[in-house]
C-alpha atoms as a PDB file:
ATOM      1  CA  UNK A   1       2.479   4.042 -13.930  1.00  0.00           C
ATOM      2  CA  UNK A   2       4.085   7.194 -13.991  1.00  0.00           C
ATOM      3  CA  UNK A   3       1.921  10.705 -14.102  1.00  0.00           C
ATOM      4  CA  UNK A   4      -0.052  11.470 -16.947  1.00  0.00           C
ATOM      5  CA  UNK A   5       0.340   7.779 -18.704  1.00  0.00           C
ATOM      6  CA  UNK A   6      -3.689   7.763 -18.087  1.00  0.00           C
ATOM      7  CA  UNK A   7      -4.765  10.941 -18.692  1.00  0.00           C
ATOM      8  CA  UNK A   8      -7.099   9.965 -21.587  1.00  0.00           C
ATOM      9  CA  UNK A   9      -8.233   6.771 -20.862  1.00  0.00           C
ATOM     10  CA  UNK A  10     -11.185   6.920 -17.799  1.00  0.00           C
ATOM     11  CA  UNK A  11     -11.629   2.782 -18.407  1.00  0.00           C
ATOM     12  CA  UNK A  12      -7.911   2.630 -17.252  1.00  0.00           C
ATOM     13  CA  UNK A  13      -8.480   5.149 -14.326  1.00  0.00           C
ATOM     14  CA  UNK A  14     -11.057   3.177 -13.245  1.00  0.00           C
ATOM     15  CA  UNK A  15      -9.343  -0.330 -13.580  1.00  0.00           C
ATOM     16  CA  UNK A  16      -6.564   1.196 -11.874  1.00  0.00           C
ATOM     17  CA  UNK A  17      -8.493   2.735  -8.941  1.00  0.00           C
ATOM     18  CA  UNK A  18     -10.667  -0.902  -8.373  1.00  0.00           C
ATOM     19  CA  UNK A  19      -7.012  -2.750  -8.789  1.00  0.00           C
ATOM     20  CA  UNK A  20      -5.450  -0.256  -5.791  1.00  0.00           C
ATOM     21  CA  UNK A  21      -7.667  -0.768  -3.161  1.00  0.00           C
ATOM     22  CA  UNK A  22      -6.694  -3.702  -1.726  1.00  0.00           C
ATOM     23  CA  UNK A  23      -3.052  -3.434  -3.306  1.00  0.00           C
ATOM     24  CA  UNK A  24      -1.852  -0.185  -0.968  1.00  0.00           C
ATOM     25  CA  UNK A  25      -3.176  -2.246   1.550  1.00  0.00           C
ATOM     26  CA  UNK A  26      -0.811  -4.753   1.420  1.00  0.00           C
ATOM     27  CA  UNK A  27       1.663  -2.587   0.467  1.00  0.00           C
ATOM     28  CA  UNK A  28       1.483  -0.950   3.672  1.00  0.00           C
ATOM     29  CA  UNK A  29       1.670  -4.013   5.689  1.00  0.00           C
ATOM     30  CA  UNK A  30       4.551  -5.451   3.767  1.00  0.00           C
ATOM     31  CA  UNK A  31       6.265  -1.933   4.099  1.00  0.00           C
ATOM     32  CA  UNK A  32       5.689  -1.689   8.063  1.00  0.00           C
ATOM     33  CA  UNK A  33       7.050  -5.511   8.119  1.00  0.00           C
ATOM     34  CA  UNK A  34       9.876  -5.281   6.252  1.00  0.00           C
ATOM     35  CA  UNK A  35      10.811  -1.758   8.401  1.00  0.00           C
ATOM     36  CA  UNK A  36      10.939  -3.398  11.927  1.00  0.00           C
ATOM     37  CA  UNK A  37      10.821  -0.111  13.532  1.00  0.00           C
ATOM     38  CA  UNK A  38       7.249   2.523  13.445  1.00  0.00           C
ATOM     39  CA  UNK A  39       7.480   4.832  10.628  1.00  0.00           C
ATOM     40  CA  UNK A  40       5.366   8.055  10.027  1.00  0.00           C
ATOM     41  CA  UNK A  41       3.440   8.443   6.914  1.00  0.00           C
ATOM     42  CA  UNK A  42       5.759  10.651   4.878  1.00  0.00           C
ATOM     43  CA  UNK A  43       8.468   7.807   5.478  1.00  0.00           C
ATOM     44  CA  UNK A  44       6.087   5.040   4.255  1.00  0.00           C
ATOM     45  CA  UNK A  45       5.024   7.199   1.052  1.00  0.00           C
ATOM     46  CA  UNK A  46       8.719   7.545   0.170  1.00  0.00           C
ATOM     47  CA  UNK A  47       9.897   4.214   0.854  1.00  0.00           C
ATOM     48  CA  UNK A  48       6.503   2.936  -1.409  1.00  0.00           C
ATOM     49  CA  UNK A  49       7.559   5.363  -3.996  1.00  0.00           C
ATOM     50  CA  UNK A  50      11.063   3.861  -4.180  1.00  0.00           C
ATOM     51  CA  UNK A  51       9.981  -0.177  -4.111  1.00  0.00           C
ATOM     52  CA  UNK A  52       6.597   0.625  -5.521  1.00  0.00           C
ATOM     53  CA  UNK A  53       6.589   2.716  -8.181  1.00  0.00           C
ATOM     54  CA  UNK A  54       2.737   3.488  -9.154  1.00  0.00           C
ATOM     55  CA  UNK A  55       1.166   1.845  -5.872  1.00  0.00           C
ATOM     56  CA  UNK A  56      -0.029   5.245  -4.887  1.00  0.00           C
ATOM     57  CA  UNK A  57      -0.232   6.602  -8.605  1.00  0.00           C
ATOM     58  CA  UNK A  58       1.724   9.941  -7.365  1.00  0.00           C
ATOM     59  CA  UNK A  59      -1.154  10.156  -4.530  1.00  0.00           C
ATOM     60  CA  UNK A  60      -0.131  10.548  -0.981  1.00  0.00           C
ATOM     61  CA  UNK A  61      -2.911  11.757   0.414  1.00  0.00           C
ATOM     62  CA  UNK A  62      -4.260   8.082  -0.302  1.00  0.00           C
ATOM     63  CA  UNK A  63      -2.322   6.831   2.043  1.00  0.00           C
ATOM     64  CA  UNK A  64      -3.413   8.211   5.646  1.00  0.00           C
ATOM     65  CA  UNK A  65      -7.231   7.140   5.011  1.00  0.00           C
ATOM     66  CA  UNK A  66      -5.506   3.272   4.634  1.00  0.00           C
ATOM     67  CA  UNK A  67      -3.273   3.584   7.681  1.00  0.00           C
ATOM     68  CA  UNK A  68      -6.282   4.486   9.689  1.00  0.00           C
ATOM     69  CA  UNK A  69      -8.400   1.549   8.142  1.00  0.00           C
ATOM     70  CA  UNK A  70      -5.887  -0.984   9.188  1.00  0.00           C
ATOM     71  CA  UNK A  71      -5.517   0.993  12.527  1.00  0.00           C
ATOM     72  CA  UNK A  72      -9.058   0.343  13.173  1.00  0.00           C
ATOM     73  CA  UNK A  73      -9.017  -3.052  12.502  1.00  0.00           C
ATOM     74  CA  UNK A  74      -6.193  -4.092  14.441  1.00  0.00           C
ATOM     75  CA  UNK A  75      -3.677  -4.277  12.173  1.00  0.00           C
ATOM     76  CA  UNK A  76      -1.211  -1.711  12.782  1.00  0.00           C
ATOM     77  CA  UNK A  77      -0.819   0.420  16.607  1.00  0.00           C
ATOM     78  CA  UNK A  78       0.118   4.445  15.863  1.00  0.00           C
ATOM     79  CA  UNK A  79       1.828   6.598  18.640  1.00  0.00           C
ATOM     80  CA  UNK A  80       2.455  10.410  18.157  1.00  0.00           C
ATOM     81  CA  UNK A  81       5.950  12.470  19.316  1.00  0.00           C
ATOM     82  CA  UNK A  82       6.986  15.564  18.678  1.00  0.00           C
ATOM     83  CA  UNK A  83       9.116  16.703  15.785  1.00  0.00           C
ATOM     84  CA  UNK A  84      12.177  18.933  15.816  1.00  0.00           C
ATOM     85  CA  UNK A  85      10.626  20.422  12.484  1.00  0.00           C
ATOM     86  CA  UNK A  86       7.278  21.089  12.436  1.00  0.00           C
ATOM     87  CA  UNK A  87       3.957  19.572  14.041  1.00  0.00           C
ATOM     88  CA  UNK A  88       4.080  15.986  15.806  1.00  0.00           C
ATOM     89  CA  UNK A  89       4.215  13.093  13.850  1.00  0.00           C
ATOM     90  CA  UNK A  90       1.882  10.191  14.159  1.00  0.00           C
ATOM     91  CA  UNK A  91       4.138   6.578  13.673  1.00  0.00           C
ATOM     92  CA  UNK A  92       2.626   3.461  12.775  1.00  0.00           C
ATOM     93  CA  UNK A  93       4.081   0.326  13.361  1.00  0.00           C
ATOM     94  CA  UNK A  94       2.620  -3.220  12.348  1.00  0.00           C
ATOM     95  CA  UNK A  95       0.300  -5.985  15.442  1.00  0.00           C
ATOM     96  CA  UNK A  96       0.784  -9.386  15.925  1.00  0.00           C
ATOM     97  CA  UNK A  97      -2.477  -9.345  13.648  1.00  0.00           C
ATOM     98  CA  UNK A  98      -1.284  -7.085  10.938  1.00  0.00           C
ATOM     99  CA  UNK A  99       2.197  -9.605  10.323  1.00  0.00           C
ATOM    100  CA  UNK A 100      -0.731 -12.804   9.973  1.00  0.00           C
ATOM    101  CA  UNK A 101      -2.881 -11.015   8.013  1.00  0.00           C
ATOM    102  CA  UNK A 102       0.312  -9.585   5.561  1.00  0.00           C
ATOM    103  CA  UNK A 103       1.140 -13.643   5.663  1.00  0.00           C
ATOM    104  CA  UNK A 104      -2.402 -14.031   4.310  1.00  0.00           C
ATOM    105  CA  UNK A 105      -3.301 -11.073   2.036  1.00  0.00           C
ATOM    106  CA  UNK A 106       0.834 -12.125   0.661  1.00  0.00           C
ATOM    107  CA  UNK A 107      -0.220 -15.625  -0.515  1.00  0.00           C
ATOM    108  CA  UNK A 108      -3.672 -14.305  -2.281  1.00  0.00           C
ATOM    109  CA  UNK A 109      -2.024 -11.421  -4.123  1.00  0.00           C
ATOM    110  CA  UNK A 110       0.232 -14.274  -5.228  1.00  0.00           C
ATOM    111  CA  UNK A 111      -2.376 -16.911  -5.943  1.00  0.00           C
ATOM    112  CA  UNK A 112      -4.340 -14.206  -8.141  1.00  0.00           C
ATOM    113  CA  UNK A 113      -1.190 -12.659  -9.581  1.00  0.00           C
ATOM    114  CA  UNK A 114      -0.386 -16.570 -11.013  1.00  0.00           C
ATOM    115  CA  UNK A 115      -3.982 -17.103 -11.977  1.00  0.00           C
ATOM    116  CA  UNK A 116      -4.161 -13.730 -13.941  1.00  0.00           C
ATOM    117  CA  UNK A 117      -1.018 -14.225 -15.214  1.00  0.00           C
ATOM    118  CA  UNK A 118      -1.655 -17.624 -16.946  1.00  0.00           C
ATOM    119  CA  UNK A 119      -5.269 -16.178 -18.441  1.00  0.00           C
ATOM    120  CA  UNK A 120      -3.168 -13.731 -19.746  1.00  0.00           C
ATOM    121  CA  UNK A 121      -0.454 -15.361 -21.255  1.00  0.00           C
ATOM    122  CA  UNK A 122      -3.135 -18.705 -22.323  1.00  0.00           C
ATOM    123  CA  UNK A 123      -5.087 -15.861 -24.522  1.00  0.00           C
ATOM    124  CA  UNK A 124      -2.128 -14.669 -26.271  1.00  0.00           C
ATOM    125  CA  UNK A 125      -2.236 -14.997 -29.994  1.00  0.00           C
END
């Protein structure tokens, strides 16, 4: 959803905030996975941004508390080096446990996705 689509709807804010939670999540995971190489944050917000349109909702900021969740739990490692331009950046690259639990999270995203999906399309009229 692009900027401003949900300005005047706070039942659609909502819905969207409960629906992102566990959707940057995986995001991230699948984003780190896919990379094969540790990327910093400002590299992961662009290349969600391009692939993911609206799985930050415009929100980058959103995105450091999450790498540090999954950081804590084992999921992703982080290193810091210096920058040529500016203060040191901290990369984040994906565990051995973050690559099963993508696997996992993957095929329950897709389970629910189907599920929702048929509700959805068995209540049409």
């Amino acid at each position: 959803m692009g900027d401003g689509e949900d300005q005047g709807d706070p039942q659609l804010r909502k819905f969207q905030k409960e629906l992102s939670a566990g959707t940057v999540s995986l995001a991230l995971l699948a984003v780190l996975a896919a990379s094969g190489e540790p990327m910093y944050g400002y590299q992961i917000a662009k290349t969600l941004e391009r692939f993911g349109e609206g799985v930050l909702s415009g929100k980058q900021s959103a995105l450091y508390p999450v790498l540090r969740n999954l950081q804590a739990a084992g999921l992703l490692d982080s290193f810091v080096e210096p920058s040529d331009a500016g203060p040191p950046r901290r990369y984040y690259r994906i565990t051995a446990a973050g690559h099963d639990t993508l696997h996992a999270w993957a095929a329950a995203w897709r389970a629910t996705r189907d599920s929702v999906d048929s509700v959805l399309e068995g209540t049409r009229e």
